[in-house]
Protein backbone atom coordinates (compact mmCIF):
# COMPACT_ATOMS: atom_id res chain seq x y z
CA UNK A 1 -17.39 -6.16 11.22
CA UNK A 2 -16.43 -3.05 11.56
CA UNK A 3 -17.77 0.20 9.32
CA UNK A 4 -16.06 0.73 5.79
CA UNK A 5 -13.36 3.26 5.92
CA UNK A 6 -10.37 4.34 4.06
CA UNK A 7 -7.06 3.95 5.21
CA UNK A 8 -3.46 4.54 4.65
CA UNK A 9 -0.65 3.52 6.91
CA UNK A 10 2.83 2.45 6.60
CA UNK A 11 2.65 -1.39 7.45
CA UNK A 12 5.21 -0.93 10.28
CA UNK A 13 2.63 1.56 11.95
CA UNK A 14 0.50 -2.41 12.57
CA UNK A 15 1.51 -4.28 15.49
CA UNK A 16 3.31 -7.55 14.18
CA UNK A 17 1.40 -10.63 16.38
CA UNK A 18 3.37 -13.79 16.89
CA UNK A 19 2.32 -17.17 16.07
CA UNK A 20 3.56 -19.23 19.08
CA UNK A 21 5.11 -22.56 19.05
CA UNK A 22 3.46 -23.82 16.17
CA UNK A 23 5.54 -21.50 13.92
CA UNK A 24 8.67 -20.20 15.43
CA UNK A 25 10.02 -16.97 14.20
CA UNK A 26 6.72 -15.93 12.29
CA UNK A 27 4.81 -12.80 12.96
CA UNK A 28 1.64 -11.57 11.28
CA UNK A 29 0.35 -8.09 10.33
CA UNK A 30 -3.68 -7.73 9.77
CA UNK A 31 -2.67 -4.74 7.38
CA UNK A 32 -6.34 -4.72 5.65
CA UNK A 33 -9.05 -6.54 7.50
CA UNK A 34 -12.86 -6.42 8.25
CA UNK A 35 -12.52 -6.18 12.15
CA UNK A 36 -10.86 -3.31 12.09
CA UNK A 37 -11.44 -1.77 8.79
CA UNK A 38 -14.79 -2.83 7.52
CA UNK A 39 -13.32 -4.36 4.65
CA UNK A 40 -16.15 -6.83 2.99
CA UNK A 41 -14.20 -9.35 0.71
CA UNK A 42 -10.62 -9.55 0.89
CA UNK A 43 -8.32 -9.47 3.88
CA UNK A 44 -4.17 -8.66 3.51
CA UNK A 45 -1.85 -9.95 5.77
CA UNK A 46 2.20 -9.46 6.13
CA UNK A 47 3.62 -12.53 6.96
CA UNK A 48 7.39 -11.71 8.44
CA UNK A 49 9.48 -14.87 9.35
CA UNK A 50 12.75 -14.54 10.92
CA UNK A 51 15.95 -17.00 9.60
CA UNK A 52 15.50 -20.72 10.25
CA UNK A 53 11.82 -19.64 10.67
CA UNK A 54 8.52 -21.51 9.38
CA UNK A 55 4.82 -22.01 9.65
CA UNK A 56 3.77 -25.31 10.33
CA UNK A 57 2.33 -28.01 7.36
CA UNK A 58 -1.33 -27.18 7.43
CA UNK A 59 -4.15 -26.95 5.39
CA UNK A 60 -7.41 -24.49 5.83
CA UNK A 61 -10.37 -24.09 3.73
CA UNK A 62 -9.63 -20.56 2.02
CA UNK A 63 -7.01 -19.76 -0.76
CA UNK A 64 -3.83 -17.53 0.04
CA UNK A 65 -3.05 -15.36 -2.57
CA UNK A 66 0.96 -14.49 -1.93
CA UNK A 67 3.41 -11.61 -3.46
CA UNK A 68 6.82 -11.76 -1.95
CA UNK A 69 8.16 -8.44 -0.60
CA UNK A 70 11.78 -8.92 0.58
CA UNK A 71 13.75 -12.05 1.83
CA UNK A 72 14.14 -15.73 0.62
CA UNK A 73 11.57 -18.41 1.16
CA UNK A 74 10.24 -22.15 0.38
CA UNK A 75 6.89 -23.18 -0.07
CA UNK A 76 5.45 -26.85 0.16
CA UNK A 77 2.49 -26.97 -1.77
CA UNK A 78 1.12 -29.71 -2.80
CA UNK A 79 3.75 -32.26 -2.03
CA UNK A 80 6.47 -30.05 -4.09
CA UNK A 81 9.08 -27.12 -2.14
CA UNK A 82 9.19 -24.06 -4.65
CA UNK A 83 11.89 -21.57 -3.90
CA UNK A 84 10.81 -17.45 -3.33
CA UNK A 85 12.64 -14.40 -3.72
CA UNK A 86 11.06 -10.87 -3.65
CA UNK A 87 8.45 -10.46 -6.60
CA UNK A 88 7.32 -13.85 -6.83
CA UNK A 89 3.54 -14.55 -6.41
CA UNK A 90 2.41 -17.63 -5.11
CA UNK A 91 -1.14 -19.05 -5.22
CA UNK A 92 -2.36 -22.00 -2.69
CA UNK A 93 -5.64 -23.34 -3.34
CA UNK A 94 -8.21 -24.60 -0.26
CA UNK A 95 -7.25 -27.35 1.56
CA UNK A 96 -4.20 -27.77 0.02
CA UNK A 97 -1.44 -29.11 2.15
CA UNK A 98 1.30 -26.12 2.23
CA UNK A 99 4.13 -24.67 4.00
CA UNK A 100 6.29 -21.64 4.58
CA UNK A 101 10.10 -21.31 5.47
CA UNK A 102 12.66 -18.68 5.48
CA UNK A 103 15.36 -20.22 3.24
CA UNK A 104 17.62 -17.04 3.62
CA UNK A 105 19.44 -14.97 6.55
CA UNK A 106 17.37 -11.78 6.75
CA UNK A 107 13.45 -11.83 7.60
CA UNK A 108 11.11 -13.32 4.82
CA UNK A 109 7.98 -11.09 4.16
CA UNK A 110 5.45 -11.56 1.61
CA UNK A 111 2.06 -10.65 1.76
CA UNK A 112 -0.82 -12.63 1.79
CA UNK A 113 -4.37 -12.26 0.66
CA UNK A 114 -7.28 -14.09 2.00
CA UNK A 115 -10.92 -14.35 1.05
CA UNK A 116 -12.95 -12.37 3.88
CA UNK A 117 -15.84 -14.61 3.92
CA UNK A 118 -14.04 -17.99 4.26
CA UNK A 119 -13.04 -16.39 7.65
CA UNK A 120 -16.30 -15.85 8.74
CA UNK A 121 -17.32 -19.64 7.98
CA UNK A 122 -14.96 -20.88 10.19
């Protein structure tokens, strides 16, 4: 982990990593994180996924905590699709089954929060 520090940045200033196969169309940001910034508890994450984009179904033992920032989206969670649009939240407990997918023509973003220490557990 890296030393506390404070930070400001626009979130287009952090490089966007792709996901691969498992999730075409979906980037990531790592706009708040402990590697790089020392943060201790919470990590935040811009999730960007292109039109007829999606993550796979998958489940992980930490919580996302989601705000949606600018496109159209689905979510499975827990055996039910819930519809997005910008200034929804979303909350998916641990281990729950869940899914993302741009429902929309322009790029789905939303921001997720994780739990800092779940990562390190893994």
């Amino acid at each position: 982990m890296a030393e506390p520090k404070a930070k400001v940045v626009h979130y287009t200033d952090v490089p966007a990593q792709v996901f691969g196969d498992t999730a075409p169309g979906a980037s990531i940001r790592w706009l708040i994180d402990d590697d790089h910034d020392g943060a201790p508890v919470y990590s935040m994450r811009m999730i960007e996924i292109e039109p007829e984009g999606h993550s796979p179904q998958h489940t992980h033992p930490y919580e996302h905590e989601n705000f949606v920032v600018e496109g159209n989206g689905r979510l499975f969670i827990a055996g039910t699709w819930h519809d997005l649009k910008p200034g929804d939240v979303a909350f998916v407990p641990a281990d729950v089954l869940h899914q993302y997918v741009n429902a929309g023509d322009t790029t789905f973003k939303f921001l997720c929060g994780i739990p800092v220490k779940k990562l390190r557990e893994q």
